[in-house]
PDB file of N, CA and C in Angstrom:
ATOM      1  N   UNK A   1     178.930  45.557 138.315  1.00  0.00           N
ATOM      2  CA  UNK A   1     179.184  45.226 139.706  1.00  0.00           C
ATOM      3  C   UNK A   1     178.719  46.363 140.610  1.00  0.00           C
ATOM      4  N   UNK A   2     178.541  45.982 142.164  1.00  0.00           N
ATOM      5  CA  UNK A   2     177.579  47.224 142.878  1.00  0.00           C
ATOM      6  C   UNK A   2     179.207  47.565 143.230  1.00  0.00           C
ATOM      7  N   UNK A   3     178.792  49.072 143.919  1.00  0.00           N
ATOM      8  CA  UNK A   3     179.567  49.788 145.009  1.00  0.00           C
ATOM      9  C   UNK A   3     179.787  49.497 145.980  1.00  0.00           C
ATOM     10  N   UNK A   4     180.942  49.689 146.803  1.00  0.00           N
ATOM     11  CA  UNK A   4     180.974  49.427 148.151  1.00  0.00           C
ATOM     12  C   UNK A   4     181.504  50.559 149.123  1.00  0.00           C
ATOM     13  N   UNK A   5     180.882  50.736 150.251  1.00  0.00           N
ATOM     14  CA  UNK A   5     181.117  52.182 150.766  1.00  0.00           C
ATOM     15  C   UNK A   5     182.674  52.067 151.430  1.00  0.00           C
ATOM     16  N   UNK A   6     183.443  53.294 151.693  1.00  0.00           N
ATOM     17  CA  UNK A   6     185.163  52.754 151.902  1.00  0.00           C
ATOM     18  C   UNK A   6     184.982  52.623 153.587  1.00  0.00           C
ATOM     19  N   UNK A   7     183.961  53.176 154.298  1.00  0.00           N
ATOM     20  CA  UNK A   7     183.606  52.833 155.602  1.00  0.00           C
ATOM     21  C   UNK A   7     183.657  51.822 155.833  1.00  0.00           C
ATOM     22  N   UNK A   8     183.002  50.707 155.160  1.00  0.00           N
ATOM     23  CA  UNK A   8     182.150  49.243 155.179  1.00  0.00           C
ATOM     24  C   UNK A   8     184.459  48.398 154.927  1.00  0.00           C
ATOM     25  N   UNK A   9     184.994  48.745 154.379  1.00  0.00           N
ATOM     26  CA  UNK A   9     186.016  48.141 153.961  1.00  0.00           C
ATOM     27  C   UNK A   9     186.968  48.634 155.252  1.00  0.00           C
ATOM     28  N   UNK A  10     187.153  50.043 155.606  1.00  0.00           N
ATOM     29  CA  UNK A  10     187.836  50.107 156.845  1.00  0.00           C
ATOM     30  C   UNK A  10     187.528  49.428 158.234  1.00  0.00           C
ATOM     31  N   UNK A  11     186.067  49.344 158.293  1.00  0.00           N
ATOM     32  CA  UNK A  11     186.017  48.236 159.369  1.00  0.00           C
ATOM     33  C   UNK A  11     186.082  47.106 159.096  1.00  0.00           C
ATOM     34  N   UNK A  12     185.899  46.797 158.488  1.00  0.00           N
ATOM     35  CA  UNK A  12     186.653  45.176 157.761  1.00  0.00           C
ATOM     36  C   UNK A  12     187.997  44.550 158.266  1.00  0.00           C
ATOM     37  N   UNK A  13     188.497  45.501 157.610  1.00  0.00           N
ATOM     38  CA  UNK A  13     190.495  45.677 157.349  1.00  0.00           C
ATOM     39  C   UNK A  13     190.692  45.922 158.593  1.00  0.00           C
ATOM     40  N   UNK A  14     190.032  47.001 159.104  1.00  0.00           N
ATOM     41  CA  UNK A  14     190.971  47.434 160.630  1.00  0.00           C
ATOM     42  C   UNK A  14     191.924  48.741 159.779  1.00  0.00           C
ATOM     43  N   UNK A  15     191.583  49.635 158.765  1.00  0.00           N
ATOM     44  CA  UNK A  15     192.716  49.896 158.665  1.00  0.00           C
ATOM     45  C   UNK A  15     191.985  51.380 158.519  1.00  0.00           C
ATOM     46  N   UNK A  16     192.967  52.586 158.163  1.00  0.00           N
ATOM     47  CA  UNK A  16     192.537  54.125 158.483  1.00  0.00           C
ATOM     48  C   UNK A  16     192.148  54.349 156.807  1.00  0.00           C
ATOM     49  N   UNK A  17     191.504  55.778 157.185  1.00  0.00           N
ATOM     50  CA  UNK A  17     190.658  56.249 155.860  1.00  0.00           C
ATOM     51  C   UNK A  17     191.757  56.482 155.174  1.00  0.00           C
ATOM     52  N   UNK A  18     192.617  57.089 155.030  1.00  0.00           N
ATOM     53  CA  UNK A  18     194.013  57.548 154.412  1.00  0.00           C
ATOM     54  C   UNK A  18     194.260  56.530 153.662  1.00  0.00           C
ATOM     55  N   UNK A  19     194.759  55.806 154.754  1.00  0.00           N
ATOM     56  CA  UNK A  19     195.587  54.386 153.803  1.00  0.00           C
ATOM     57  C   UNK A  19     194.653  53.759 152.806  1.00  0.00           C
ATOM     58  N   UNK A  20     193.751  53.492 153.031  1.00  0.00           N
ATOM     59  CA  UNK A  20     192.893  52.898 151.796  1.00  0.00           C
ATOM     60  C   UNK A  20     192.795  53.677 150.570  1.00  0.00           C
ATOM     61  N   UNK A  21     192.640  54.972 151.314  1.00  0.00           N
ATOM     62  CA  UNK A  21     192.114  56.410 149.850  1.00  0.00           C
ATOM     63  C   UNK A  21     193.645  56.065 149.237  1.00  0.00           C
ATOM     64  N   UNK A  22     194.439  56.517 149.731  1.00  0.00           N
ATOM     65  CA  UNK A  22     195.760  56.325 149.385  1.00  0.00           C
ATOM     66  C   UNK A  22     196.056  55.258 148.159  1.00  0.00           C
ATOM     67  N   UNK A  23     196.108  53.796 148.807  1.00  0.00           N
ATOM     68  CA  UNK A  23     195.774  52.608 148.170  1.00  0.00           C
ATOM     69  C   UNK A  23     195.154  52.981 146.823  1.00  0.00           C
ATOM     70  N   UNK A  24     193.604  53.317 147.001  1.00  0.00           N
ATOM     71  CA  UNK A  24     192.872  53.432 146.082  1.00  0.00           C
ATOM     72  C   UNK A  24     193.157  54.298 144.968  1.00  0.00           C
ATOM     73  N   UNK A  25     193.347  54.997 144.691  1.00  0.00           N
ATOM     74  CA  UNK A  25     193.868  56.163 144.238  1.00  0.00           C
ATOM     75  C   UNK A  25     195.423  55.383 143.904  1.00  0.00           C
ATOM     76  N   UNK A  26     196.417  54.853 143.851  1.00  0.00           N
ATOM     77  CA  UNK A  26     197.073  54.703 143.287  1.00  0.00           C
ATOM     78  C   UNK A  26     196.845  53.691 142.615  1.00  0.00           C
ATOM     79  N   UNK A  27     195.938  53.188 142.706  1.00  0.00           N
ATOM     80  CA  UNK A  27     194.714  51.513 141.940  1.00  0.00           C
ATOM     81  C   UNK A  27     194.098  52.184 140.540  1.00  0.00           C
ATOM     82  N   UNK A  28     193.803  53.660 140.744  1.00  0.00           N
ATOM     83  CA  UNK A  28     193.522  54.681 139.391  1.00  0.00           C
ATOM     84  C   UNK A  28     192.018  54.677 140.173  1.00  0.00           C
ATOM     85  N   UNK A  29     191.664  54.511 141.112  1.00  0.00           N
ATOM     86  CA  UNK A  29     190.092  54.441 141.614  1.00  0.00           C
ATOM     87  C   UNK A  29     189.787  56.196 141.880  1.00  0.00           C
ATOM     88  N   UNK A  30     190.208  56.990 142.118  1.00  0.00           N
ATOM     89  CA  UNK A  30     190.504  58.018 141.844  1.00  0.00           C
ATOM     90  C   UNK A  30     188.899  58.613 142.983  1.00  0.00           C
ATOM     91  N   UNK A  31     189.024  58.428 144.583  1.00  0.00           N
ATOM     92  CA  UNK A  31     188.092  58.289 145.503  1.00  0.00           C
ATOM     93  C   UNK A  31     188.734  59.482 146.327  1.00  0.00           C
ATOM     94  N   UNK A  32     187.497  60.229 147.154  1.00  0.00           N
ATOM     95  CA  UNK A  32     187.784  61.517 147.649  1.00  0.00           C
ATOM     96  C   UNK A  32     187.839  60.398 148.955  1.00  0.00           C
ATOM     97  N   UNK A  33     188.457  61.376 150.062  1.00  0.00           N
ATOM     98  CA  UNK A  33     188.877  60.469 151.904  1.00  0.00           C
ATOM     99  C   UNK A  33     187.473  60.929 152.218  1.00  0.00           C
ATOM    100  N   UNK A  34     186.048  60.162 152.140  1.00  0.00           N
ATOM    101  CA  UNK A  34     185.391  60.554 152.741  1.00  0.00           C
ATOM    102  C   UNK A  34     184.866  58.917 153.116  1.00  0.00           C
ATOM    103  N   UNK A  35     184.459  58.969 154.156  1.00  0.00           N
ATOM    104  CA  UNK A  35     184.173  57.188 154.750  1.00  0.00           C
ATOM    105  C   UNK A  35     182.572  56.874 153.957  1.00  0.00           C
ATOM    106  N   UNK A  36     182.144  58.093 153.309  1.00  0.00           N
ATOM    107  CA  UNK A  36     180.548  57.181 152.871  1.00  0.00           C
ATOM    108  C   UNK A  36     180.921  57.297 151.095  1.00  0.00           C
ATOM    109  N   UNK A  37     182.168  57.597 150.916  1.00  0.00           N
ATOM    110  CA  UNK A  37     182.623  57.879 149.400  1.00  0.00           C
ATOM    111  C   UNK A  37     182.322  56.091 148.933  1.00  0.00           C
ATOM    112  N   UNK A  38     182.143  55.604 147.462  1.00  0.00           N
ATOM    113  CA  UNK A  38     181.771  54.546 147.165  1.00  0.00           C
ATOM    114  C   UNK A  38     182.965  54.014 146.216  1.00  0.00           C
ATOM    115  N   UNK A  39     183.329  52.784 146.113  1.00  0.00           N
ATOM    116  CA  UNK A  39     183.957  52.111 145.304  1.00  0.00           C
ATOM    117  C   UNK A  39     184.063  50.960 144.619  1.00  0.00           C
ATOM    118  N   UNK A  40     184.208  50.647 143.065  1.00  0.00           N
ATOM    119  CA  UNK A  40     184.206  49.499 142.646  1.00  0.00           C
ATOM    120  C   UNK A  40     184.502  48.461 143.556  1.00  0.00           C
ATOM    121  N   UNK A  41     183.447  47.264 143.335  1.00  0.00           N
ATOM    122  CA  UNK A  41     183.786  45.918 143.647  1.00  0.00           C
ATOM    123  C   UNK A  41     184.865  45.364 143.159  1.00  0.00           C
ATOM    124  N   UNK A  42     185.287  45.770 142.504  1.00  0.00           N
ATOM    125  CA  UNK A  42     186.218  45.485 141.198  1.00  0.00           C
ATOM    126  C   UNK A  42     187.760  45.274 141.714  1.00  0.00           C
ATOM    127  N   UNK A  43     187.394  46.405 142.500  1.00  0.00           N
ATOM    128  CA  UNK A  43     188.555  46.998 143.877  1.00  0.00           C
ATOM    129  C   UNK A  43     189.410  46.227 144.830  1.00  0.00           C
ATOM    130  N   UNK A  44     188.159  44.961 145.301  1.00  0.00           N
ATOM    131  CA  UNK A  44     188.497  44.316 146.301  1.00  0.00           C
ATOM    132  C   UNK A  44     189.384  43.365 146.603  1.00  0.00           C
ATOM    133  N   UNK A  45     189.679  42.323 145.305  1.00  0.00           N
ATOM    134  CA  UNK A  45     190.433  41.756 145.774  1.00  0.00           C
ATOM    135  C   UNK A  45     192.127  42.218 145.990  1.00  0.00           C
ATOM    136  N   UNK A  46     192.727  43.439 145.281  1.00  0.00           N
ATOM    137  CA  UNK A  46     193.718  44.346 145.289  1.00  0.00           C
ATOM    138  C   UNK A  46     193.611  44.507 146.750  1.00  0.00           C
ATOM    139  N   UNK A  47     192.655  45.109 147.339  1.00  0.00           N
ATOM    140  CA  UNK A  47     192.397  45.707 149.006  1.00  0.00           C
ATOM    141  C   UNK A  47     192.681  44.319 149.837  1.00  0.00           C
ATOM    142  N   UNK A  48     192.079  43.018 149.538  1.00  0.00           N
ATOM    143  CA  UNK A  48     192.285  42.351 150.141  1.00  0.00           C
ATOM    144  C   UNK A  48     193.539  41.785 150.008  1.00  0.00           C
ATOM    145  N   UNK A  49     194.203  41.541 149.269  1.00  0.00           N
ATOM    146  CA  UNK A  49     195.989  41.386 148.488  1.00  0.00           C
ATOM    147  C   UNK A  49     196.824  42.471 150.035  1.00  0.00           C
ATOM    148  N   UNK A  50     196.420  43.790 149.797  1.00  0.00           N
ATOM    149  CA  UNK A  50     197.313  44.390 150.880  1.00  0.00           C
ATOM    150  C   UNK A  50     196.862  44.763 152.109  1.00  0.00           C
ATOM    151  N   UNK A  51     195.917  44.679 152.150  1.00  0.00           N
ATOM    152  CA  UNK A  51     195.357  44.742 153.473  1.00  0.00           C
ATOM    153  C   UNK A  51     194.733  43.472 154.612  1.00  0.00           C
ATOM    154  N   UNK A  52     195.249  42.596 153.571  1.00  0.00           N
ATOM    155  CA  UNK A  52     194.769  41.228 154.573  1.00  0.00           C
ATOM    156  C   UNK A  52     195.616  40.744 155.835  1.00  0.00           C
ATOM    157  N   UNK A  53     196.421  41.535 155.717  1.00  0.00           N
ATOM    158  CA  UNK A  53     197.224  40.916 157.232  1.00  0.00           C
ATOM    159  C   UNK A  53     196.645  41.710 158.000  1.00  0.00           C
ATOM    160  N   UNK A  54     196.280  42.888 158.235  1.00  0.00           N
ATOM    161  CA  UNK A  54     195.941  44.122 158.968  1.00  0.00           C
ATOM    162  C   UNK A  54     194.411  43.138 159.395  1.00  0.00           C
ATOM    163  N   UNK A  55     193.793  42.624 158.860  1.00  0.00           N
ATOM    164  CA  UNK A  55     192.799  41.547 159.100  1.00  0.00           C
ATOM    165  C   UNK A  55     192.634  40.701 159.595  1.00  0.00           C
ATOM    166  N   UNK A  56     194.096  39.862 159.629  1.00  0.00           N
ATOM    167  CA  UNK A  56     194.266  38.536 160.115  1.00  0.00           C
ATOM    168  C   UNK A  56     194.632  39.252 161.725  1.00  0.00           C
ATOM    169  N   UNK A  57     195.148  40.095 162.168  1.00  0.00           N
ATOM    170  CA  UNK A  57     195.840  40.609 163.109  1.00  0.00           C
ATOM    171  C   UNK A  57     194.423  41.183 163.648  1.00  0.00           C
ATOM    172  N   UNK A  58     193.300  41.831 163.110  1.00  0.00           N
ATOM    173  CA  UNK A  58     192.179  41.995 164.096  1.00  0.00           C
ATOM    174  C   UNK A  58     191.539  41.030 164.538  1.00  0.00           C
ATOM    175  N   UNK A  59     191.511  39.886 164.091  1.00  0.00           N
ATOM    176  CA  UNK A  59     190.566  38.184 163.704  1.00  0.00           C
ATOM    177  C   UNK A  59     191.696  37.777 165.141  1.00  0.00           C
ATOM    178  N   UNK A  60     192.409  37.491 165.195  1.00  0.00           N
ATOM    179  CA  UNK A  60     193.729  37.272 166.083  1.00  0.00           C
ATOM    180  C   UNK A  60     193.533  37.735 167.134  1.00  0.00           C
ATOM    181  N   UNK A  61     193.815  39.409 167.757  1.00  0.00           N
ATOM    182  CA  UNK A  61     193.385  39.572 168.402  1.00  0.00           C
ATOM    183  C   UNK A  61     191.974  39.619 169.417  1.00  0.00           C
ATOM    184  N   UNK A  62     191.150  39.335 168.200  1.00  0.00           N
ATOM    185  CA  UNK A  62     189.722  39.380 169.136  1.00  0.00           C
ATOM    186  C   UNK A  62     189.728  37.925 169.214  1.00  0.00           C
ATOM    187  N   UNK A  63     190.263  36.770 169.025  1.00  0.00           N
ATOM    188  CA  UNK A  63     190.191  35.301 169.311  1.00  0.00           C
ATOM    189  C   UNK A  63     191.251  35.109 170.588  1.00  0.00           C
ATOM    190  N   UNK A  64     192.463  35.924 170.770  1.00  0.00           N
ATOM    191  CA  UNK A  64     192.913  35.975 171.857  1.00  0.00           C
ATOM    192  C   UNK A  64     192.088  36.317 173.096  1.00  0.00           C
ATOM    193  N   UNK A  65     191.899  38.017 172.589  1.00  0.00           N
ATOM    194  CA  UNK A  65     191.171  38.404 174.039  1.00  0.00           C
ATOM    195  C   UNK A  65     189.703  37.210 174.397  1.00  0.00           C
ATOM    196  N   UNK A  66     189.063  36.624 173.471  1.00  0.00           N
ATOM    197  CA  UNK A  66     187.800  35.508 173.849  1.00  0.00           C
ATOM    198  C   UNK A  66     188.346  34.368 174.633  1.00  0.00           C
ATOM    199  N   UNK A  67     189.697  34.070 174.153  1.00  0.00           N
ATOM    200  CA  UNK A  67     190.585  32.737 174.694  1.00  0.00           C
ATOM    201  C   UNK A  67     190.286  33.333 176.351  1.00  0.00           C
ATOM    202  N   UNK A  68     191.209  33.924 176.234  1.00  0.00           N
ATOM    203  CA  UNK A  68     191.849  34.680 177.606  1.00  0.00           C
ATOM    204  C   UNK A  68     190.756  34.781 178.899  1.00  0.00           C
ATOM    205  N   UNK A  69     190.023  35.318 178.272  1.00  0.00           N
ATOM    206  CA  UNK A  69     188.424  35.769 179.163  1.00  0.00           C
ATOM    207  C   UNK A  69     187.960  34.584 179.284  1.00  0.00           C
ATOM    208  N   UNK A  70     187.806  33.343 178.675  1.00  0.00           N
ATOM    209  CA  UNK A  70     188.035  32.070 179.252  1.00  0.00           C
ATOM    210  C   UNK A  70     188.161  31.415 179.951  1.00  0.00           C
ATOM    211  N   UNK A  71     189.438  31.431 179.701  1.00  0.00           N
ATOM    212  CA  UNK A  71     190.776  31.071 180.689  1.00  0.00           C
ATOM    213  C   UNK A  71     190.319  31.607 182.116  1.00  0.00           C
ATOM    214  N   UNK A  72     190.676  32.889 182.275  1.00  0.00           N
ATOM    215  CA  UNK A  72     190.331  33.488 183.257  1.00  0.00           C
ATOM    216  C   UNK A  72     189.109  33.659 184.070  1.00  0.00           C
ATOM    217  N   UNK A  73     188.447  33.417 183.140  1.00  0.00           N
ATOM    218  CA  UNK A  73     187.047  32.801 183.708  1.00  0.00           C
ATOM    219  C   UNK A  73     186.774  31.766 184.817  1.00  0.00           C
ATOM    220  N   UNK A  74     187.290  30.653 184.185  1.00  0.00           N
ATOM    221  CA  UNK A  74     187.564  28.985 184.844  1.00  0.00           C
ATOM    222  C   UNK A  74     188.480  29.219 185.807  1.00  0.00           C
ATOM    223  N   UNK A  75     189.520  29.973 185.428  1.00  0.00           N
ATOM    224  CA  UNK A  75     190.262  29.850 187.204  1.00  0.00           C
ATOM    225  C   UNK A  75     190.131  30.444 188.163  1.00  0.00           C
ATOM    226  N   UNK A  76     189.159  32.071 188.016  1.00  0.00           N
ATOM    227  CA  UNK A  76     188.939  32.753 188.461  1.00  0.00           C
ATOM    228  C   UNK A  76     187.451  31.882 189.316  1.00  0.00           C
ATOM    229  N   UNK A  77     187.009  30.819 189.196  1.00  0.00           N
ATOM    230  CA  UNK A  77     185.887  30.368 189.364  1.00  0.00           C
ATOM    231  C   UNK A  77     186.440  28.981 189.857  1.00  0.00           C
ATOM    232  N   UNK A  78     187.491  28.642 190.006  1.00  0.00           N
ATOM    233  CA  UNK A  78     188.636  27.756 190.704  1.00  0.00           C
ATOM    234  C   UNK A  78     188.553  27.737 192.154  1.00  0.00           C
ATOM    235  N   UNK A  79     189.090  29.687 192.268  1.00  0.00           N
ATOM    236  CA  UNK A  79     189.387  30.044 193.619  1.00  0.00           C
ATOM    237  C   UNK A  79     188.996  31.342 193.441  1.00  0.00           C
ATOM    238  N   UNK A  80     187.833  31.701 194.074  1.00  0.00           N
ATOM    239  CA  UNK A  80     187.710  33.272 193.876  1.00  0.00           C
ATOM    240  C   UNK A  80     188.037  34.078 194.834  1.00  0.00           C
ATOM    241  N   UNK A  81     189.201  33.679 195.471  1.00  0.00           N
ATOM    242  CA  UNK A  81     189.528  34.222 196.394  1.00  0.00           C
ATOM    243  C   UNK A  81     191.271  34.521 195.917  1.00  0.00           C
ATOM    244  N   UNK A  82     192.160  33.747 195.009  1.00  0.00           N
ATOM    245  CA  UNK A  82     192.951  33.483 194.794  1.00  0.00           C
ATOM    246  C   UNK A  82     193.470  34.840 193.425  1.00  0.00           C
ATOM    247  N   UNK A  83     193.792  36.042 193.823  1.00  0.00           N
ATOM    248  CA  UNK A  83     194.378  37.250 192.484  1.00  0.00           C
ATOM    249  C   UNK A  83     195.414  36.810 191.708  1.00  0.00           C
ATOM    250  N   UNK A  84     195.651  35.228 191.747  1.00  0.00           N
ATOM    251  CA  UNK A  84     197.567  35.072 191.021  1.00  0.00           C
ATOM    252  C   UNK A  84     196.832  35.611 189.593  1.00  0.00           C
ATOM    253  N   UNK A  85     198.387  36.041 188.705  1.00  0.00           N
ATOM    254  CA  UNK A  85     197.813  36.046 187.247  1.00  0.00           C
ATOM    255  C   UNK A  85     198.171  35.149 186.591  1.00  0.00           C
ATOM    256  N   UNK A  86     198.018  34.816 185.655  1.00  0.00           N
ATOM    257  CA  UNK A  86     199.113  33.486 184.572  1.00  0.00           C
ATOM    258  C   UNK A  86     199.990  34.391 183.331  1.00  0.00           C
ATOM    259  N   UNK A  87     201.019  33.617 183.305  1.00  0.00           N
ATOM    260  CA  UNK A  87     201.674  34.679 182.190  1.00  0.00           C
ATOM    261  C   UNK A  87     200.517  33.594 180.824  1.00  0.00           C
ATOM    262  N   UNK A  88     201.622  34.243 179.870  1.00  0.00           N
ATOM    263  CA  UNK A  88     200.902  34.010 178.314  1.00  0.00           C
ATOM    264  C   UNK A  88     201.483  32.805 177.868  1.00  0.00           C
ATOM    265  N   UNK A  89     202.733  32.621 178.718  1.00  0.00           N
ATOM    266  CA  UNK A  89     203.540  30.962 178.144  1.00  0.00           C
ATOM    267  C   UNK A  89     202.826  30.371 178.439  1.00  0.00           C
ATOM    268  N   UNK A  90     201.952  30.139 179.254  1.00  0.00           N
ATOM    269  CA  UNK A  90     201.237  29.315 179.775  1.00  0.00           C
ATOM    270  C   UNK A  90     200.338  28.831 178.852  1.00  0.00           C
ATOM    271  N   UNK A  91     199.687  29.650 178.271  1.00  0.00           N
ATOM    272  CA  UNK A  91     198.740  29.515 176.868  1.00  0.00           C
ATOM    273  C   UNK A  91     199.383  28.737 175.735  1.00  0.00           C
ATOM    274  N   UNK A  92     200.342  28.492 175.679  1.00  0.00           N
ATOM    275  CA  UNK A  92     201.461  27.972 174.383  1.00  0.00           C
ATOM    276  C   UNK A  92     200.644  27.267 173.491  1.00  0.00           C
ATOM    277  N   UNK A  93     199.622  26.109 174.616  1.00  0.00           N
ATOM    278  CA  UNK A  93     199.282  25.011 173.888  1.00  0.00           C
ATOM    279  C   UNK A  93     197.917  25.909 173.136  1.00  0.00           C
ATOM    280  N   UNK A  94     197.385  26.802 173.268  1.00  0.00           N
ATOM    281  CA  UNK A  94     196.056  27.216 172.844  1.00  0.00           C
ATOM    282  C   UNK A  94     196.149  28.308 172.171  1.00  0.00           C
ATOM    283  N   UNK A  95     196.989  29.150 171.821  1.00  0.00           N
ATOM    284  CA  UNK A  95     197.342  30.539 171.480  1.00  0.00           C
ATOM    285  C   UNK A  95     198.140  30.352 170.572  1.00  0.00           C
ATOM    286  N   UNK A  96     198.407  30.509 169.292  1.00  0.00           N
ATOM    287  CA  UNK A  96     199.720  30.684 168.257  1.00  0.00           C
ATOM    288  C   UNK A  96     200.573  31.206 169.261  1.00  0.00           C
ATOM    289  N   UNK A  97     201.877  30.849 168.857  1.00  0.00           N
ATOM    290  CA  UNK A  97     203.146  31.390 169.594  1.00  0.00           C
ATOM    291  C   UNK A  97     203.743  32.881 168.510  1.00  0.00           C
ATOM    292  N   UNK A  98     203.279  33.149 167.869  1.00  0.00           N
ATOM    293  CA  UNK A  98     203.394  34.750 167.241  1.00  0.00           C
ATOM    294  C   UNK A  98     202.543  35.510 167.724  1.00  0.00           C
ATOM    295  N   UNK A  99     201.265  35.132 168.164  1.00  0.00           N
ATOM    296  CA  UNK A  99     200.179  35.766 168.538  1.00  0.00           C
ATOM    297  C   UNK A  99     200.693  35.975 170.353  1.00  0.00           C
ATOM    298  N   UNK A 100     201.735  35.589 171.034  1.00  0.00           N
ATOM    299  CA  UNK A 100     202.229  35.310 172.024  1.00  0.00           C
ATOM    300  C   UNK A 100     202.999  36.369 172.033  1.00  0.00           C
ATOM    301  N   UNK A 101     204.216  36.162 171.423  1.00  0.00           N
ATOM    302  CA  UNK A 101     205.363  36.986 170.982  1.00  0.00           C
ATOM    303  C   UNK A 101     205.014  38.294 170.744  1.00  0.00           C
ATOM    304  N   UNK A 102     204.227  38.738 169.552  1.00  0.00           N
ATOM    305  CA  UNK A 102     203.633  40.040 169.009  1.00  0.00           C
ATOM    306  C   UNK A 102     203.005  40.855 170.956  1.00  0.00           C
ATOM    307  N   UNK A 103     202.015  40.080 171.511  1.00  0.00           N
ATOM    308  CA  UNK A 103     201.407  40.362 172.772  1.00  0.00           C
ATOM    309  C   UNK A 103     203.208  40.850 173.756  1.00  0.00           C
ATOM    310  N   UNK A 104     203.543  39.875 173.615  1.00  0.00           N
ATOM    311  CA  UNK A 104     204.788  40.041 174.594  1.00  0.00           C
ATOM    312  C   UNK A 104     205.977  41.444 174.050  1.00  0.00           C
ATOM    313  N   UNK A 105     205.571  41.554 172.893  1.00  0.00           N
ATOM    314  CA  UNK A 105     206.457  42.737 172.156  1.00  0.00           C
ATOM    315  C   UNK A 105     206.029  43.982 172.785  1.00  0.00           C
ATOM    316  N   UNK A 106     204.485  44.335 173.448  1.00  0.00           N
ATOM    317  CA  UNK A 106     204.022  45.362 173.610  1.00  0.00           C
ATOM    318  C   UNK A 106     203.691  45.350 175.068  1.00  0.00           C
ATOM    319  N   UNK A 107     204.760  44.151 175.970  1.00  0.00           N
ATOM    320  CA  UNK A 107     204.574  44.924 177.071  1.00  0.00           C
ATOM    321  C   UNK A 107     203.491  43.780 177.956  1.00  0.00           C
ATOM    322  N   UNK A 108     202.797  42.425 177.231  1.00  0.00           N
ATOM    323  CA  UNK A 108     201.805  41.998 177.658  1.00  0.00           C
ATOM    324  C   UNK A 108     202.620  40.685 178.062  1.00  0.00           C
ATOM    325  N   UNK A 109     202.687  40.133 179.339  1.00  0.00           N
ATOM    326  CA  UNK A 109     203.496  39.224 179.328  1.00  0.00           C
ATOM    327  C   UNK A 109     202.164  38.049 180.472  1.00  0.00           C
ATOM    328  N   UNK A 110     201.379  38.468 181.255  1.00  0.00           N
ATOM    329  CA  UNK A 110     200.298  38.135 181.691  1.00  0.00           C
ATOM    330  C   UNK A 110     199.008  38.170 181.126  1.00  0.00           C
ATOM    331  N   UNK A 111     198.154  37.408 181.632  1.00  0.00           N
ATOM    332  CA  UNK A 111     196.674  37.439 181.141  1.00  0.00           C
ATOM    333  C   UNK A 111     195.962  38.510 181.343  1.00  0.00           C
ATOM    334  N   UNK A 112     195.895  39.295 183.031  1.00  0.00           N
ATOM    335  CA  UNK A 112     195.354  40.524 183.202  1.00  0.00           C
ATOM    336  C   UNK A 112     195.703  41.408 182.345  1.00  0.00           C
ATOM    337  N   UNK A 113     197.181  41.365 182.090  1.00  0.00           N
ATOM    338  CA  UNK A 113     197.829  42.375 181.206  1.00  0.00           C
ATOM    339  C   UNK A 113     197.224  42.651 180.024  1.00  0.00           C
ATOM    340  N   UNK A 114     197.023  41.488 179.319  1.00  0.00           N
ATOM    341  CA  UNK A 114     196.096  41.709 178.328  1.00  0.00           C
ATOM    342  C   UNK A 114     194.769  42.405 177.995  1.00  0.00           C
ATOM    343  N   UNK A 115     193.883  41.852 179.006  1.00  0.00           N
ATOM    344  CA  UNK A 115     192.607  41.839 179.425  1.00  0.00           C
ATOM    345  C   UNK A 115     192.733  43.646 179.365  1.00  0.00           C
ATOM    346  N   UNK A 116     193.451  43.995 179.842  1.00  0.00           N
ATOM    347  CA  UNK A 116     193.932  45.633 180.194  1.00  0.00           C
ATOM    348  C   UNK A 116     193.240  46.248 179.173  1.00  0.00           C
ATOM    349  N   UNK A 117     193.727  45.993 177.779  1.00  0.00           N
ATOM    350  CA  UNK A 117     193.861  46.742 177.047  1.00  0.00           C
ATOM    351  C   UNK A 117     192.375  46.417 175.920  1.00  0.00           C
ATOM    352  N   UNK A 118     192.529  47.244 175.292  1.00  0.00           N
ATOM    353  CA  UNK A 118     191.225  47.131 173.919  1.00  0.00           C
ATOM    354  C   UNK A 118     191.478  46.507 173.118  1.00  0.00           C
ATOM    355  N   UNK A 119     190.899  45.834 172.158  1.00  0.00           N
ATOM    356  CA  UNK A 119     191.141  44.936 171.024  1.00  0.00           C
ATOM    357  C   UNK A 119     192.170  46.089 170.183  1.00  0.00           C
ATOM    358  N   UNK A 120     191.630  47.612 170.153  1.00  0.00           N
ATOM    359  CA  UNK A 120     192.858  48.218 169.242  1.00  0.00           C
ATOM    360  C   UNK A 120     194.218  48.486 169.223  1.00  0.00           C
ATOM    361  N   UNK A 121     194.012  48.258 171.011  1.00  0.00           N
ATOM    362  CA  UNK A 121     195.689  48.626 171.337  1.00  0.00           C
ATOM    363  C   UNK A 121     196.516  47.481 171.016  1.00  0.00           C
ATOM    364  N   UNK A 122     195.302  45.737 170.756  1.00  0.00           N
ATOM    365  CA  UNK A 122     196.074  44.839 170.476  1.00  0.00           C
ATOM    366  C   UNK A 122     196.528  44.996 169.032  1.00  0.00           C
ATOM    367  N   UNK A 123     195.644  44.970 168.115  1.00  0.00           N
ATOM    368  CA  UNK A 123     195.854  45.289 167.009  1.00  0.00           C
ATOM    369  C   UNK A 123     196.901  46.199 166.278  1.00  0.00           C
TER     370      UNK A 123
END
């Protein structure tokens, strides 16, 4: 099986060099923290086992912020004269309601609010 670089897997995952080396290394992969260091294929589906939510939660957020910019798009093109914001209940029907909740946990209770921030701060 080929190698895979642990760079190529942290942007994947969304997740830090540590935690993977970490991971890895208690897998017996026995990998120095360097992001161009290489690792069994062999590896992956273990990585994907614990690191797949950390995944689903970047996939999530960047389908929110696309929703949103949308959204805001069309109404902003409604009335472009008109600054109201919309909260996120509003989205109910188009947005998972965890993907709502999680947003609303950190403070994001509007659309601008969102828009605010970077895909990482959603993440």
């Amino acid at each position: 099986m080929a190698d895979i670089r642990l760079n190529k897997i942290i942007r994947k995952y969304n997740i830090g060099l540590q935690d993977l080396v970490d991971f890895l290394n208690k897998q017996g992969a026995g990998v120095d923290a360097d992001p161009n260091a290489k690792v069994s294929e062999d590896f992956l589906p273990a990585i994907a086992k614990q690191f797949g939510k950390d995944l689903e939660m970047k996939e999530a957020s960047e389908r929110v912020d696309i929703k949103l910019t949308e959204i805001l798009g069309k109404s902003s093109r409604k009335d472009a004269q008109e600054e109201e914001d919309v909260l996120l209940s509003e989205f109910s029907n188009e947005i998972d309601e965890w993907i709502i909740e999680r947003l609303e946990s950190i403070g994001c209770d509007t659309a601008k609010s969102v828009l605010a921030l970077s895909a990482e701060d959603i993440a």
